[in-house]
Protein backbone atom coordinates (compact mmCIF):
# COMPACT_ATOMS: atom_id res chain seq x y z
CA UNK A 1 -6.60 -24.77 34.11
CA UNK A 2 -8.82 -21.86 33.93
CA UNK A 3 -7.28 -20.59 37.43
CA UNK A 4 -3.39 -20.74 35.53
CA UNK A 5 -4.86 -18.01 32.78
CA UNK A 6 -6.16 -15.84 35.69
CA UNK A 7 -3.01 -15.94 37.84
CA UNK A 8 -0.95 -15.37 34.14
CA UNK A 9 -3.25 -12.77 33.37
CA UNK A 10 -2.63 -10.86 37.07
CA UNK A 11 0.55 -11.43 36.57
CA UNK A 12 0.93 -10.15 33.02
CA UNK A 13 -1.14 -6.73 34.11
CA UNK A 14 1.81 -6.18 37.04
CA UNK A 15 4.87 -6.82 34.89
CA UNK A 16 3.28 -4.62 32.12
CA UNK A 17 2.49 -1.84 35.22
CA UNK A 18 6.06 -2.55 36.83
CA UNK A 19 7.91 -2.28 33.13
CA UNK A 20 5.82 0.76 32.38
CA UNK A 21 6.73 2.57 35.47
CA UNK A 22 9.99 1.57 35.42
CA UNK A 23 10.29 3.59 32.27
CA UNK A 24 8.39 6.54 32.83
CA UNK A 25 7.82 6.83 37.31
CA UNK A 26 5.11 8.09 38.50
CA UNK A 27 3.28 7.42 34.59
CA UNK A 28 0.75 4.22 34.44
CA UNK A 29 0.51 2.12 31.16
CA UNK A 30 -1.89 3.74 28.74
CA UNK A 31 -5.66 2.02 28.89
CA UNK A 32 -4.59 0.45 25.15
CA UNK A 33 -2.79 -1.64 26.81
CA UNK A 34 -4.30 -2.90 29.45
CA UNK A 35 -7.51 -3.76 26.96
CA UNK A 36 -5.40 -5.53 24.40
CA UNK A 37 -3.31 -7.76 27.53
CA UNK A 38 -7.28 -8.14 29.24
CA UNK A 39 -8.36 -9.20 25.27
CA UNK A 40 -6.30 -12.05 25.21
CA UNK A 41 -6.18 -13.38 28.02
CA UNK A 42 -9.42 -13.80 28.19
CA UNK A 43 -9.37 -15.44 24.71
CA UNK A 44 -6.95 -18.30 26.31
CA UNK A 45 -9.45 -18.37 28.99
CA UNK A 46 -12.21 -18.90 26.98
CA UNK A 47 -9.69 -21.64 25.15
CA UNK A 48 -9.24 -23.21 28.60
CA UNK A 49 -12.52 -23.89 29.18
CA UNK A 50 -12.01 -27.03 26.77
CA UNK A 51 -10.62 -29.99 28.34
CA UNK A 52 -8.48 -30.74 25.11
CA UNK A 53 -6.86 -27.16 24.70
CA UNK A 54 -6.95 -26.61 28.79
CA UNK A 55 -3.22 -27.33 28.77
CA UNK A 56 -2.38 -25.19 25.82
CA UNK A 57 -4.13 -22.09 27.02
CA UNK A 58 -2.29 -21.76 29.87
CA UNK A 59 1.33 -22.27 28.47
CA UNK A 60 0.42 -19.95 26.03
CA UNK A 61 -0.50 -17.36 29.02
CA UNK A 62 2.56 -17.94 31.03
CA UNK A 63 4.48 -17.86 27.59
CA UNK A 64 2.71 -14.34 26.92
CA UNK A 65 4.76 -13.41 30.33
CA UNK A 66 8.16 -15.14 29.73
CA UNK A 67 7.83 -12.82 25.99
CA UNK A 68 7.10 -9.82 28.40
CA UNK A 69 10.08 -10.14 30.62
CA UNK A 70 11.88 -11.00 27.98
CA UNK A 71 10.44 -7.54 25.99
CA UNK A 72 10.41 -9.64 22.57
CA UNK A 73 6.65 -8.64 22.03
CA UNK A 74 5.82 -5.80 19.63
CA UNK A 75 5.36 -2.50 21.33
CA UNK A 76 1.65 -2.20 21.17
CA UNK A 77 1.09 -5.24 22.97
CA UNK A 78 3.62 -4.24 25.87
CA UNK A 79 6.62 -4.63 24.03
CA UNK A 80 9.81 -2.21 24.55
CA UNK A 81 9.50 1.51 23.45
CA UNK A 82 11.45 1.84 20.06
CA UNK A 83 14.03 4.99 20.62
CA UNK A 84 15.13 6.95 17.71
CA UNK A 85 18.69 7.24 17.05
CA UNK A 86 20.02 10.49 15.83
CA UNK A 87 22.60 10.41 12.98
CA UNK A 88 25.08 13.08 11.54
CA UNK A 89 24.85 11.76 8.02
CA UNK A 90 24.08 13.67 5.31
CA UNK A 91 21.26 12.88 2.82
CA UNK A 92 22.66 11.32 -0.18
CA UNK A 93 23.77 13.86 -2.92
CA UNK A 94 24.14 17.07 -0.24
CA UNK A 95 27.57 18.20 0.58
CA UNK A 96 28.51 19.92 3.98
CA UNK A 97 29.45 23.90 3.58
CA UNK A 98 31.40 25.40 6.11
């Protein structure tokens, strides 16, 4: 089971690198990011290494890339960039002058 959390984790680092420059071309993922993806998968590795919890580990690390293709994880851990919206409302209590 230890050889599913690799191939998850490879494959994790190239959707994160594929998103990324999709986004942004010619701009890699920022080193954070990398670390924290590298960080965890190597905690479900270290979780695979025990018969009981082999299984687990590695749906977990395919489920970490299903979430990333999906972009439902927080944008820290390789989750979607949050764009601000711009709105023409008024603070509360102003009025417009002309």
């Amino acid at each position: 089971m230890e050889r599913a959390v690799l191939l998850a984790w490879v494959t994790g680092l190239g959707l994160l690198t594929w998103r990324e420059l999709q986004q942004a071309p010619f701009k890699p993922p920022p080193p954070g990011r990398y670390l924290a993806a590298s960080g965890l998968y190597a905690l479900l590795g270290l979780l695979a290494t025990w018969d009981e919890a082999a299984q687990i580990a590695a749906l977990l690390a395919w489920g970490f890339d299903l979430a990333l293709i999906l972009q439902v994880l927080p944008q820290a851990a390789g989750g979607p960039a949050k764009t601000q919206q711009k709105t023409s409302q008024q603070p509360a209590g102003r009025t417009q002058t002309a």
